[in-house]
PDB file of N, CA and C in Angstrom:
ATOM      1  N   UNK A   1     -10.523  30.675  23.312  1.00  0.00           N
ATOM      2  CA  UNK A   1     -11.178  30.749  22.021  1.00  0.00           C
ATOM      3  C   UNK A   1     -10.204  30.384  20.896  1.00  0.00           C
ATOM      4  N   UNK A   2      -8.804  30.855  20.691  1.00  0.00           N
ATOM      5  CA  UNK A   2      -7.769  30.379  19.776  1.00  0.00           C
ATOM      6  C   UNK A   2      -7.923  29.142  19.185  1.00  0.00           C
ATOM      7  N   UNK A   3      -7.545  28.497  21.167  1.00  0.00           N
ATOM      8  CA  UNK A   3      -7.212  27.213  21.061  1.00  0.00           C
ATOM      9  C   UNK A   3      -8.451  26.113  20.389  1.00  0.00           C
ATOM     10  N   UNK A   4      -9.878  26.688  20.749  1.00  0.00           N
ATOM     11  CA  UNK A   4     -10.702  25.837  20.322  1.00  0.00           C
ATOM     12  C   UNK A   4     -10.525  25.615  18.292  1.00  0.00           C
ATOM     13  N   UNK A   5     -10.395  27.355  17.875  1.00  0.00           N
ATOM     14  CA  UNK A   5     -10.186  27.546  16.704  1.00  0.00           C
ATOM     15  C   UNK A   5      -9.158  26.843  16.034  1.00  0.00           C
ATOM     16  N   UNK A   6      -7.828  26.825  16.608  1.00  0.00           N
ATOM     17  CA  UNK A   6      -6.983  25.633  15.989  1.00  0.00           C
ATOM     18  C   UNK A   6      -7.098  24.090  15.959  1.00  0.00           C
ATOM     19  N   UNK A   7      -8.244  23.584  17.347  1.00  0.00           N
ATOM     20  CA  UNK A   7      -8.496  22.003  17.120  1.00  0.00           C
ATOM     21  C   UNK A   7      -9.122  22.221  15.880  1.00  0.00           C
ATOM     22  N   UNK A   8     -10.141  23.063  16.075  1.00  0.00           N
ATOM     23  CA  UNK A   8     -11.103  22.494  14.804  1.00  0.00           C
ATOM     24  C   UNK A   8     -10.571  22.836  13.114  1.00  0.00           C
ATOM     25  N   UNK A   9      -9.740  23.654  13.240  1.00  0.00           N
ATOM     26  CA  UNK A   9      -8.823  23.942  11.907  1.00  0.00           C
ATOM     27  C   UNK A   9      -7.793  22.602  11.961  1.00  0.00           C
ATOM     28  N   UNK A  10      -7.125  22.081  12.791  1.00  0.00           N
ATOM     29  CA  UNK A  10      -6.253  20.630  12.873  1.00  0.00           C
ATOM     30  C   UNK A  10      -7.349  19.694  12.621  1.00  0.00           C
ATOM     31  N   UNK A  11      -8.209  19.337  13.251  1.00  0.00           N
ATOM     32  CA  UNK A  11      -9.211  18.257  12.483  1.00  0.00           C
ATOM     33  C   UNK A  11     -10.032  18.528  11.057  1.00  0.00           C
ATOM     34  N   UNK A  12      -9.776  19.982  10.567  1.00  0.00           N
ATOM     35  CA  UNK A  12     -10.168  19.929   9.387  1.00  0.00           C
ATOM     36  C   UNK A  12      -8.932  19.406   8.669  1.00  0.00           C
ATOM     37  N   UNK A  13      -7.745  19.920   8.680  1.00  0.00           N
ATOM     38  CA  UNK A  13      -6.824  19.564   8.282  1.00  0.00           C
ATOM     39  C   UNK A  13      -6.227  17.711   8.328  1.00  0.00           C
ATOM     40  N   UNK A  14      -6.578  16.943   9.022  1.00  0.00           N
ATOM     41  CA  UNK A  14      -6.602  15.680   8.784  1.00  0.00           C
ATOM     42  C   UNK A  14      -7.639  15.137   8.396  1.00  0.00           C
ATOM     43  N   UNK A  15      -9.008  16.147   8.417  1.00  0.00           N
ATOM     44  CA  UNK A  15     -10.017  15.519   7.532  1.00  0.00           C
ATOM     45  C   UNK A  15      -9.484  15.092   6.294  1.00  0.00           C
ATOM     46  N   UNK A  16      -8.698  16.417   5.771  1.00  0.00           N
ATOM     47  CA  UNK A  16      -8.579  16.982   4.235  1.00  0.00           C
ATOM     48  C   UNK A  16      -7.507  15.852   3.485  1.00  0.00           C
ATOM     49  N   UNK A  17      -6.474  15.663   4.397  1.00  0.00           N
ATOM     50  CA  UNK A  17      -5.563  14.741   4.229  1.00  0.00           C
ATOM     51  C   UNK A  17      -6.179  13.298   4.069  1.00  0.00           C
ATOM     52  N   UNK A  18      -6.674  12.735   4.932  1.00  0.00           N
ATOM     53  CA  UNK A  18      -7.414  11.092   4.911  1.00  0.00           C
ATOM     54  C   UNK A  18      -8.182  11.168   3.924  1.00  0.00           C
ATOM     55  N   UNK A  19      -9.018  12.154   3.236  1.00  0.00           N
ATOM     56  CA  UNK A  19      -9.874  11.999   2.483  1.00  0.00           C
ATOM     57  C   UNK A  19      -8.523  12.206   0.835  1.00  0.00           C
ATOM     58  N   UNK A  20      -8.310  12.899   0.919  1.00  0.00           N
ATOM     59  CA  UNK A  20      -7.142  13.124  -0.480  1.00  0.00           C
ATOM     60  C   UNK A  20      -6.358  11.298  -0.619  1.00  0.00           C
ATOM     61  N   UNK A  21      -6.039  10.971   0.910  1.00  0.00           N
ATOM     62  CA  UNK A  21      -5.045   9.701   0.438  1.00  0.00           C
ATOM     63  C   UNK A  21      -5.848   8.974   0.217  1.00  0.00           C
ATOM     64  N   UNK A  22      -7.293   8.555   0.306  1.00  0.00           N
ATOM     65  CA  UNK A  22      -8.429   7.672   0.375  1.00  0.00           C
ATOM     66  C   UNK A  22      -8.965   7.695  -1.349  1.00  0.00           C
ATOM     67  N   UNK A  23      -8.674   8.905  -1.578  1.00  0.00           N
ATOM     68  CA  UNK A  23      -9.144   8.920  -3.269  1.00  0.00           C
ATOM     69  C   UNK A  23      -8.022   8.901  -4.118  1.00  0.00           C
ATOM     70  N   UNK A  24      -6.717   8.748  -3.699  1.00  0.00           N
ATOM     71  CA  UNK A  24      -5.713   8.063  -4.456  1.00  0.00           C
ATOM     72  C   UNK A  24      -5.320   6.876  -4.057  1.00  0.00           C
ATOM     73  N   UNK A  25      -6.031   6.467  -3.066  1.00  0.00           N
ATOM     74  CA  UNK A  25      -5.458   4.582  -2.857  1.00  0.00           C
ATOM     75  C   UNK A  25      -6.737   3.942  -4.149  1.00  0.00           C
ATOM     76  N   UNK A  26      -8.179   4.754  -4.106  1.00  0.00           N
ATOM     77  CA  UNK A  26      -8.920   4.202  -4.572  1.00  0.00           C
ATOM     78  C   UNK A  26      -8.663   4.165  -5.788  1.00  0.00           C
ATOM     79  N   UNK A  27      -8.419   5.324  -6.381  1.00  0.00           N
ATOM     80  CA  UNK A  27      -8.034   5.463  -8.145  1.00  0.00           C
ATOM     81  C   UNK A  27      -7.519   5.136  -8.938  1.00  0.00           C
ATOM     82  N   UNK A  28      -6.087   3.976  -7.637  1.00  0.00           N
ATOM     83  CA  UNK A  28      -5.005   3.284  -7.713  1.00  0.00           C
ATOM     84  C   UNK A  28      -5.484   1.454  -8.532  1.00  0.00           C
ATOM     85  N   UNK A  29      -6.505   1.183  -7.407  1.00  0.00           N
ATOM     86  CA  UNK A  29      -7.453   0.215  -7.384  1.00  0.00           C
ATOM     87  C   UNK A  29      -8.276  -0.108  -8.336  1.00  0.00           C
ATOM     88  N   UNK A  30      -8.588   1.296  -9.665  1.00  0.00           N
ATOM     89  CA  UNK A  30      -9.770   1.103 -10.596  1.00  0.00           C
ATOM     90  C   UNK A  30      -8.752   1.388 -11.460  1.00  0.00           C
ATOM     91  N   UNK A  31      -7.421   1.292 -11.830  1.00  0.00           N
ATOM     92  CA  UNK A  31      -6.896   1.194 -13.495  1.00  0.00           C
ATOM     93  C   UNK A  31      -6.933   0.230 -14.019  1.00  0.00           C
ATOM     94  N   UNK A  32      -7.290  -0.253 -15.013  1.00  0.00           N
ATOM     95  CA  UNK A  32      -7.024  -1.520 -15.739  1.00  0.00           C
ATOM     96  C   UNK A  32      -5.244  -1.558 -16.151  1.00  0.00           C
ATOM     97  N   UNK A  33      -5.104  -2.564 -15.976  1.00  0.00           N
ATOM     98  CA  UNK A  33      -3.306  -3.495 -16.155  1.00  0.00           C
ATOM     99  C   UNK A  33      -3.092  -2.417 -17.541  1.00  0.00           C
ATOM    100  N   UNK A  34      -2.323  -1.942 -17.307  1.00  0.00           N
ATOM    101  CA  UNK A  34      -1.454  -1.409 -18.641  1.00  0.00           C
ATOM    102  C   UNK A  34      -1.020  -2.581 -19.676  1.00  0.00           C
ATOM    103  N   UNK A  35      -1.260  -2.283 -20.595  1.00  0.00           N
ATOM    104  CA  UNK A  35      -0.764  -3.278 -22.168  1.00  0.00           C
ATOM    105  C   UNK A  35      -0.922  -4.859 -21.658  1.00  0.00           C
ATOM    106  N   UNK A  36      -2.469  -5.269 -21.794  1.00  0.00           N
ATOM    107  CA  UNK A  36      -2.917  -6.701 -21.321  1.00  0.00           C
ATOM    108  C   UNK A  36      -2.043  -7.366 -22.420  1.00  0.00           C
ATOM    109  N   UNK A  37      -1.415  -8.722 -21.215  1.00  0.00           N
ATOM    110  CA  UNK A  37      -0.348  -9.254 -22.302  1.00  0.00           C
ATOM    111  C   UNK A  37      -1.210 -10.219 -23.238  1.00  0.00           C
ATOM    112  N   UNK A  38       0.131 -10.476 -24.210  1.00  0.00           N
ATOM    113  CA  UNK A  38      -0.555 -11.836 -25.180  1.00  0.00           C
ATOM    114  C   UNK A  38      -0.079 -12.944 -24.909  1.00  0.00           C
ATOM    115  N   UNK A  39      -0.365 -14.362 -25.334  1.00  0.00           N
ATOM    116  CA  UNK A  39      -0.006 -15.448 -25.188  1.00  0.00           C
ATOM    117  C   UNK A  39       1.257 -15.113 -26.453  1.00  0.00           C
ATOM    118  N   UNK A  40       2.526 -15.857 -25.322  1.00  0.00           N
ATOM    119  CA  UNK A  40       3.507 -16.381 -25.712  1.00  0.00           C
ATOM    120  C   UNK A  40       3.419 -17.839 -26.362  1.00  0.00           C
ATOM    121  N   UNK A  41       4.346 -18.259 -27.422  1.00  0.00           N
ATOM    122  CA  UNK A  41       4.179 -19.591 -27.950  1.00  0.00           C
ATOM    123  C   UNK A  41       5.412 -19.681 -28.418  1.00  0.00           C
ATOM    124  N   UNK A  42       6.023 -21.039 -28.613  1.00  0.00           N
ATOM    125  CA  UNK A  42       7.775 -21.250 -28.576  1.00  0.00           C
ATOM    126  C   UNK A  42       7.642 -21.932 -29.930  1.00  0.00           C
ATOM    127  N   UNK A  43       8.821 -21.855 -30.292  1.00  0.00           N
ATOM    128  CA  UNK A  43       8.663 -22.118 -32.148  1.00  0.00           C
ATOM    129  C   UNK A  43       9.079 -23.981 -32.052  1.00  0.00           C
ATOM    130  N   UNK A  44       8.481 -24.725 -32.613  1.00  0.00           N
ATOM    131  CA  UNK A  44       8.699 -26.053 -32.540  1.00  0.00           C
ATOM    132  C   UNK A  44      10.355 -26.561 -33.329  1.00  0.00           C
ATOM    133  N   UNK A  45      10.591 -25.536 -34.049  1.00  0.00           N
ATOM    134  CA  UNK A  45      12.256 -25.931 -34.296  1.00  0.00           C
ATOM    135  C   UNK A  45      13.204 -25.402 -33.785  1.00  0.00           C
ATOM    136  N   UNK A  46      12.975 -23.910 -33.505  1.00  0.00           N
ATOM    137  CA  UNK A  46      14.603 -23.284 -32.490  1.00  0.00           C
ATOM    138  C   UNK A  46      14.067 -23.436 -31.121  1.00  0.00           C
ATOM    139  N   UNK A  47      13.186 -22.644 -30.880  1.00  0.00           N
ATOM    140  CA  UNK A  47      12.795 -22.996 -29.486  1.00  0.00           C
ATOM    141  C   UNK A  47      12.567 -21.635 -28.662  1.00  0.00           C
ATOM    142  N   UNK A  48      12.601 -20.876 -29.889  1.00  0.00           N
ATOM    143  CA  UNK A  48      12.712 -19.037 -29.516  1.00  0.00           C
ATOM    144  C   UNK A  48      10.996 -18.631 -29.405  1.00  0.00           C
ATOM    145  N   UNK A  49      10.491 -17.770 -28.100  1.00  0.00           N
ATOM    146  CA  UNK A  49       9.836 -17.454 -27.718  1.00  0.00           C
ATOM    147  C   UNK A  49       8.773 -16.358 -28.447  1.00  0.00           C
ATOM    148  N   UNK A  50       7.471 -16.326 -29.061  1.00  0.00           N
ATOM    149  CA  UNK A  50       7.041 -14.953 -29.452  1.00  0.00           C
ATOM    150  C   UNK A  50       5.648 -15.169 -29.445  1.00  0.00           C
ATOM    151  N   UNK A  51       5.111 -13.640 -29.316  1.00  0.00           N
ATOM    152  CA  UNK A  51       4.057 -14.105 -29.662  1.00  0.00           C
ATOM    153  C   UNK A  51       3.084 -15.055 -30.516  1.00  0.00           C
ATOM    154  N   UNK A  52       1.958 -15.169 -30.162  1.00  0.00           N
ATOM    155  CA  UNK A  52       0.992 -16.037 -30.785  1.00  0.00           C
ATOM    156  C   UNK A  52       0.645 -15.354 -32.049  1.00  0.00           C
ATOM    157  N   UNK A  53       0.177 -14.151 -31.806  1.00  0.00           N
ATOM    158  CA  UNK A  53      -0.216 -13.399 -33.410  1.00  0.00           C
ATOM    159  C   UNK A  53       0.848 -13.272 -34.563  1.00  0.00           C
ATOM    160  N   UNK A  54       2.348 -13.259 -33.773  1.00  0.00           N
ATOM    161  CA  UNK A  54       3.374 -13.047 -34.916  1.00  0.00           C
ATOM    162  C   UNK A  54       3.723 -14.753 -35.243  1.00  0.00           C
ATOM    163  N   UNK A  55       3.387 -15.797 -34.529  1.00  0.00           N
ATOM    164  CA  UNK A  55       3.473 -16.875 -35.437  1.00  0.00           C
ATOM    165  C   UNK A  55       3.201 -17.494 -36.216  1.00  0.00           C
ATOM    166  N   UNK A  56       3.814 -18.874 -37.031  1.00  0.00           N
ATOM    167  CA  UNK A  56       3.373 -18.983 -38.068  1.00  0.00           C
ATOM    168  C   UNK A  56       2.718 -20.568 -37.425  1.00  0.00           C
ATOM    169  N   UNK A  57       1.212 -21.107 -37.601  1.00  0.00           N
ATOM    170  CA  UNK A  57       0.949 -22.613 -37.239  1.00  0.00           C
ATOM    171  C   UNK A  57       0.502 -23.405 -38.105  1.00  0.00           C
ATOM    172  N   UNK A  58       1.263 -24.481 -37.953  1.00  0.00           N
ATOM    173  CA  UNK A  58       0.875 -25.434 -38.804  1.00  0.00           C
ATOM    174  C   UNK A  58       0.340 -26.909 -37.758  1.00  0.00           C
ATOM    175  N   UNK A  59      -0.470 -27.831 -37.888  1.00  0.00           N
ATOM    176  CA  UNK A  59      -0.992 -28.749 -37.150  1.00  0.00           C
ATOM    177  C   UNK A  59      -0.684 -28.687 -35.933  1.00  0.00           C
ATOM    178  N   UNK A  60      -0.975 -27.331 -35.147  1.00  0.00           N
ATOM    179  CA  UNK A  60      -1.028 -27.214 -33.643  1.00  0.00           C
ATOM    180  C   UNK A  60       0.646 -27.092 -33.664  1.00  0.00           C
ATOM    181  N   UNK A  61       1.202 -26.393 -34.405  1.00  0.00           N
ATOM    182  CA  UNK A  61       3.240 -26.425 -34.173  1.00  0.00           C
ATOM    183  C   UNK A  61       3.148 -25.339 -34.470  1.00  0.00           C
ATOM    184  N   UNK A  62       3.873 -23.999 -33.379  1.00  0.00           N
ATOM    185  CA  UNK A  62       4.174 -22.663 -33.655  1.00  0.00           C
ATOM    186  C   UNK A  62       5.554 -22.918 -34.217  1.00  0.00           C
ATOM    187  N   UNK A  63       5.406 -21.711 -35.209  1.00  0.00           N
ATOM    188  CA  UNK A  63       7.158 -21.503 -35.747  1.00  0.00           C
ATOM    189  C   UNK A  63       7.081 -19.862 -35.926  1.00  0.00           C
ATOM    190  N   UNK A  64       8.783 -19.395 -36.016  1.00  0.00           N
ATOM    191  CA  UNK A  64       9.081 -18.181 -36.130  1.00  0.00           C
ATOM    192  C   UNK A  64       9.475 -17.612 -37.353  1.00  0.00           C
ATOM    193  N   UNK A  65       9.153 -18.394 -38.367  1.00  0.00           N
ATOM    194  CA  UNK A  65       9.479 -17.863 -40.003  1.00  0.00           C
ATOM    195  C   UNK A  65       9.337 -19.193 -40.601  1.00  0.00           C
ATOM    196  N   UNK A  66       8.745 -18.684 -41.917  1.00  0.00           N
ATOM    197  CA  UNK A  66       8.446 -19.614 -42.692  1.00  0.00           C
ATOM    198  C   UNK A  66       9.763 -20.932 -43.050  1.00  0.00           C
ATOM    199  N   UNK A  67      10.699 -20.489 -43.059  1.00  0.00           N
ATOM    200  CA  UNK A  67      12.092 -21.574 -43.397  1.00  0.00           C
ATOM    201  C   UNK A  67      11.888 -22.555 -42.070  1.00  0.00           C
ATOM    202  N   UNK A  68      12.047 -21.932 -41.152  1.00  0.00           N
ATOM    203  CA  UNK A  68      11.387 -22.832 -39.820  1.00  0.00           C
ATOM    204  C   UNK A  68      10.336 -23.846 -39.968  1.00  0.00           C
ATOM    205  N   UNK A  69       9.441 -23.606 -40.548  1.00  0.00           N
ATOM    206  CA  UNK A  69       8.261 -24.182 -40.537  1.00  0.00           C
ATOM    207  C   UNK A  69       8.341 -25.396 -41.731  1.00  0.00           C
ATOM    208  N   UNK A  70       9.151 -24.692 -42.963  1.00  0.00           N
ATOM    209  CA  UNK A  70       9.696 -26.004 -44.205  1.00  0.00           C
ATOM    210  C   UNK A  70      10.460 -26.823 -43.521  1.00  0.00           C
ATOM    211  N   UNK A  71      11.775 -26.464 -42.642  1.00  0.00           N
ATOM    212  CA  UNK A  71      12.561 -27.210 -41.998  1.00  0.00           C
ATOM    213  C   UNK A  71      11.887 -28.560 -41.010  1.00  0.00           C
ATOM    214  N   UNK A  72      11.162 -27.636 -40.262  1.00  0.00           N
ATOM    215  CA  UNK A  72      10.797 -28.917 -39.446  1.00  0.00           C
ATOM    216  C   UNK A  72       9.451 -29.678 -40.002  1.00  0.00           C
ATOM    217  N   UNK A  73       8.979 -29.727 -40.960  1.00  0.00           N
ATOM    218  CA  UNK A  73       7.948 -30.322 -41.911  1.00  0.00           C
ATOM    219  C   UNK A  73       8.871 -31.288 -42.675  1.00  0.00           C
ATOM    220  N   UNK A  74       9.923 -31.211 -43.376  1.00  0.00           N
ATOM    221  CA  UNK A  74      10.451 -31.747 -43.687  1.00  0.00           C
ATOM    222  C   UNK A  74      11.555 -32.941 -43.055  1.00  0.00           C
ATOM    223  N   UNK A  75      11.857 -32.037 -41.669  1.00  0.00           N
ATOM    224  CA  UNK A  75      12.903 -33.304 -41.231  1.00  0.00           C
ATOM    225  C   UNK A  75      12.152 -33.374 -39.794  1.00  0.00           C
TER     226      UNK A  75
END
């Protein structure tokens, strides 16, 4: 009688387990990407990398500050 009592307490016990790792593989599976990136864009006179929202455009030419943007308009 024990012994029957401990299978069925051991198969509850790997029930309990498969089902716990089964709802953290899944929960794993439904986060959305932390901090969705932005488009990067390279400045048409230095050549330094930044975002799209922090640039400045002029006729399809990203730049990284306005002196940038006189500079290469001009030369």
């Amino acid at each position: 009688m024990a012994k029957i009592i401990l299978l069925v307490l051991g198969l509850l016990l790997a029930y309990w387990i498969l089902k716990t790792y089964r709802r953290r593989v899944g929960r794993g599976d439904a986060r959305p990407p932390a901090g969705a990136g932005e488009d990067m864009v390279k400045c048409a006179r230095c050549g330094v990398h930044l975002p799209r929202s922090e640039s400045l455009t002029t006729r399809g030419h990203f730049y990284c500050s306005p002196e940038h943007q006189r500079e290469h308009r001009a030369g």
